[in-house]
Protein backbone atom coordinates (compact mmCIF):
# COMPACT_ATOMS: atom_id res chain seq x y z
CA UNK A 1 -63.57 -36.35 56.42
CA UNK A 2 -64.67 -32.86 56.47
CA UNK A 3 -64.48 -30.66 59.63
CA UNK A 4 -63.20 -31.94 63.05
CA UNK A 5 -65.75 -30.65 65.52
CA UNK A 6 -63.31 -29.01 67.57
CA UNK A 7 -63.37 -26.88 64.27
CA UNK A 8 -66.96 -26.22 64.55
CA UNK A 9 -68.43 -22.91 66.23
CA UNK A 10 -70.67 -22.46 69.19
CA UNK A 11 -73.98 -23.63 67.77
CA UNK A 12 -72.61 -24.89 64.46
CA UNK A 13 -73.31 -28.81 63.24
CA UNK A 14 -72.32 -30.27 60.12
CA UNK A 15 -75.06 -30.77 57.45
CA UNK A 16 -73.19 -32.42 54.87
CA UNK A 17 -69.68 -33.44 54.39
CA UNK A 18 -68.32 -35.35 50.87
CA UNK A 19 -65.48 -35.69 48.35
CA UNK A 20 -65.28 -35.07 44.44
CA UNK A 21 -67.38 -37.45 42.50
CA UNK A 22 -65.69 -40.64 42.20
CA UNK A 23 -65.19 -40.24 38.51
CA UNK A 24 -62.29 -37.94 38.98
CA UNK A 25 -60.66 -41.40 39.51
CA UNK A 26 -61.53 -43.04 35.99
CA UNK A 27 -58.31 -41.90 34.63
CA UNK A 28 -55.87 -42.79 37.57
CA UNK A 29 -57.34 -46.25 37.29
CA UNK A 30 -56.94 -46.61 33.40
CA UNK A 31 -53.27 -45.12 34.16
CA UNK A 32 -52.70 -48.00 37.17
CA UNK A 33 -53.67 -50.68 34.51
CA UNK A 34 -51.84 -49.47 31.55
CA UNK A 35 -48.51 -49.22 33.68
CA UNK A 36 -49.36 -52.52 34.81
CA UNK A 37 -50.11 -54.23 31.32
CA UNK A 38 -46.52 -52.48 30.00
CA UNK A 39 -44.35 -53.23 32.74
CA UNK A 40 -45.52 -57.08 32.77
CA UNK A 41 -45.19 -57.22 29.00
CA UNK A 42 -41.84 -54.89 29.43
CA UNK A 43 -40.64 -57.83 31.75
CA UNK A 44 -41.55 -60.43 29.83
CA UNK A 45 -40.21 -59.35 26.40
CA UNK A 46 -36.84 -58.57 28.18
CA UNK A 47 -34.58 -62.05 27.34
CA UNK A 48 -33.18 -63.36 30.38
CA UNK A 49 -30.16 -63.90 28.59
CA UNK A 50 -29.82 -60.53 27.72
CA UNK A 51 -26.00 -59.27 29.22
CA UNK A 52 -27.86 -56.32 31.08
CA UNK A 53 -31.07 -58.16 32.07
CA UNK A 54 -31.29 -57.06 35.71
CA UNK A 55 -30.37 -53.30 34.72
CA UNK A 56 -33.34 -53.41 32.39
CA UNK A 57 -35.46 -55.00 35.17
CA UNK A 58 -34.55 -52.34 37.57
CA UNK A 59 -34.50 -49.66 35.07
CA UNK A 60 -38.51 -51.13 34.64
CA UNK A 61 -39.43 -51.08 38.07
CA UNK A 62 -37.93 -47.54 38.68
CA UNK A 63 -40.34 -46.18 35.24
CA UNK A 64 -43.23 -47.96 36.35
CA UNK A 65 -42.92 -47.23 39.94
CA UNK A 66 -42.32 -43.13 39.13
CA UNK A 67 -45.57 -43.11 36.53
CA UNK A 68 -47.55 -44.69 39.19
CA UNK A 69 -47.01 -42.16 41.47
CA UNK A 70 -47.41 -39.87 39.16
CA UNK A 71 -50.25 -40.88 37.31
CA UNK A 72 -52.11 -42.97 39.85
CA UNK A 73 -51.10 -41.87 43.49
CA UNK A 74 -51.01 -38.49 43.56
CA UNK A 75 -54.45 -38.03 41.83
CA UNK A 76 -56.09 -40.69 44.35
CA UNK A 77 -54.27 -38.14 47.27
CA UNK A 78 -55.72 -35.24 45.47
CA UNK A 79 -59.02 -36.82 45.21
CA UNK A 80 -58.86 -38.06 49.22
CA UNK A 81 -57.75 -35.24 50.56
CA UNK A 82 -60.11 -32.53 48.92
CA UNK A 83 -63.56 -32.25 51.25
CA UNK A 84 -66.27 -29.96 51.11
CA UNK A 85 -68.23 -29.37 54.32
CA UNK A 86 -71.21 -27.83 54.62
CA UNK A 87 -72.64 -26.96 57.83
CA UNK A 88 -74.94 -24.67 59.14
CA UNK A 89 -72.72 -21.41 59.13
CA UNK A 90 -70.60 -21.97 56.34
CA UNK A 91 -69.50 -24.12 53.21
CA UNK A 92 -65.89 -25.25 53.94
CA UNK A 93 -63.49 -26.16 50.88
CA UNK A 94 -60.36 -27.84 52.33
CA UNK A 95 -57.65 -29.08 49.45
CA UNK A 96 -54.36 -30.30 49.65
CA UNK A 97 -51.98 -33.49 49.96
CA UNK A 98 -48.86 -31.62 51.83
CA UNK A 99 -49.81 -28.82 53.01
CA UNK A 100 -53.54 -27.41 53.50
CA UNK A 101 -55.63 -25.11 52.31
CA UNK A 102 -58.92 -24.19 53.67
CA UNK A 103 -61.48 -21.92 52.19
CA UNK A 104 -64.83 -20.99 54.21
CA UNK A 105 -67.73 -19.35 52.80
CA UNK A 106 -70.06 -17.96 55.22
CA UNK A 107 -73.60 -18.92 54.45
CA UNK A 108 -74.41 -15.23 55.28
CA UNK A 109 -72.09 -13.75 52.66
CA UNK A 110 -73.61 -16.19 49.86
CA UNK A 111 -75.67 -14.57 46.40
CA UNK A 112 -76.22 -16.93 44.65
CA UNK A 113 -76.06 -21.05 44.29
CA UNK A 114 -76.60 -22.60 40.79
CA UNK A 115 -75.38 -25.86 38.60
CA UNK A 116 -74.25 -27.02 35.90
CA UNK A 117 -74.45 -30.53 34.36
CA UNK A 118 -73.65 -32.40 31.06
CA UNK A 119 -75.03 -35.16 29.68
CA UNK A 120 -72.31 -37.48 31.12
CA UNK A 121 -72.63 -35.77 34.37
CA UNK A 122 -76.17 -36.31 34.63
CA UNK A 123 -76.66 -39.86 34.00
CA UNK A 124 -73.19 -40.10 37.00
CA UNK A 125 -75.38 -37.86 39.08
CA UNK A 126 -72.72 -34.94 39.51
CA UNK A 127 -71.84 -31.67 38.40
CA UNK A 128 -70.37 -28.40 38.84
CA UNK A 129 -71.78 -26.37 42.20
CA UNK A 130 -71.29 -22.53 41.49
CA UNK A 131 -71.66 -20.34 44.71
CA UNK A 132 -71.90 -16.68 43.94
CA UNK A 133 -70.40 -14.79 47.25
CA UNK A 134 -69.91 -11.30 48.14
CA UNK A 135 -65.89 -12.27 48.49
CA UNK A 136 -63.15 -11.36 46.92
CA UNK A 137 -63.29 -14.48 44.91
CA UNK A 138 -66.76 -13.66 44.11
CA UNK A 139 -68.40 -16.67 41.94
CA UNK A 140 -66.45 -20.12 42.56
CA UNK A 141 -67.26 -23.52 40.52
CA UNK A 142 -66.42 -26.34 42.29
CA UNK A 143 -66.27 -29.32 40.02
CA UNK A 144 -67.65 -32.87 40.47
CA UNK A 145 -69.93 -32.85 43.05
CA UNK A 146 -71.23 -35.96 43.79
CA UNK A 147 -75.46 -35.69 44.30
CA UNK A 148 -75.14 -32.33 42.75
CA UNK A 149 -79.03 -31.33 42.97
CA UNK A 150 -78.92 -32.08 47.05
CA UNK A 151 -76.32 -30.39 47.88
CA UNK A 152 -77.60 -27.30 45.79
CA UNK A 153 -81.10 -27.73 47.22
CA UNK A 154 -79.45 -28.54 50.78
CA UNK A 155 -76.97 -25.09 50.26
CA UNK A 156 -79.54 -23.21 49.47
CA UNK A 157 -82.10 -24.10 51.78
CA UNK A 158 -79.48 -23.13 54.13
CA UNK A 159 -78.54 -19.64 52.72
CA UNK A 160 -82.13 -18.67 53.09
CA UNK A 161 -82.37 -20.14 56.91
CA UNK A 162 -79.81 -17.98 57.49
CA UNK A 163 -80.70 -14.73 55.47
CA UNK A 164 -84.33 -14.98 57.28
CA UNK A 165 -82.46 -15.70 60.95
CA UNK A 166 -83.77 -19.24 61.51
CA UNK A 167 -80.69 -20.93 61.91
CA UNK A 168 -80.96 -24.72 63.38
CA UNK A 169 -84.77 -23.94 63.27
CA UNK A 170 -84.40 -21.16 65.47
């Protein structure tokens, strides 16, 4: 997970590497058991002397195996292949299931670092992580971060080693 350190620049090491909060798979779960429960029940209400019976079985299996994907698999992908990385030069954002997408932030080019919680969130112990850049993107929210107040306080303990030139306590 996270950057390979062949990735990693001369002097660089990684500080803190982690996926999206785990409840970003609450509702992939629900959506495995509910096509579960209504393809069993779907198979069992189906009379086996019905004149198309193994049509309607197949025609089942083919639903059930398509909203799985859908509903289940591709959000667990999602979920296992986003990372964010953050080491002591940069915060790295890498997304993407096919193909990949990584965003770096350099620690140097960083404003601002704040959160954002609900209730919900804060009894889960995530939140949203909103790093303020002098970018073109400018401010970016990244949602669900798991151990939201660490990372923030770990971030921005960084940004400032870096504004003041102490850099791996150098």
């Amino acid at each position: 997970m996270g950057l390979p350190e062949h990735h990693l620049t001369s002097g660089e090491r990684v500080v803190h590497s982690f996926h999206p909060h785990w409840k970003r798979l609450i509702m992939p779960f629900l959506a495995l058991i509910l096509v579960i429960v209504a393809s069993s029940a779907a198979f069992y209400f189906i009379p086996v002397n019905y004149q198309y019976v193994h049509i309607a079985w197949i025609a089942v299996a083919v639903v059930s195996m398509v909203a799985l994907l859908l509903w289940s698999f591709i959000p667990y992908l999602r979920w296992k292949t986003t990372s964010y990385t953050l080491t002591t030069h940069r915060f790295n954002i890498s997304t993407g299931i096919l193909s990949k997408s990584d965003d770096d932030i350099p620690l140097t080019k960083v404003n601002s670092v704040s959160s954002d919680q609900t209730f919900l969130e804060r009894l889960l112990g995530c939140g949203t992580l909103v790093v303020e850049s002098a970018s073109d993107k400018g401010e970016i929210n990244l949602r669900d971060i798991p151990k939201i107040q660490a990372v923030r306080a770990e971030l921005f303990s960084l940004v400032e080693d870096v504004a003041d030139g102490d850099v791996d306590g150098r």
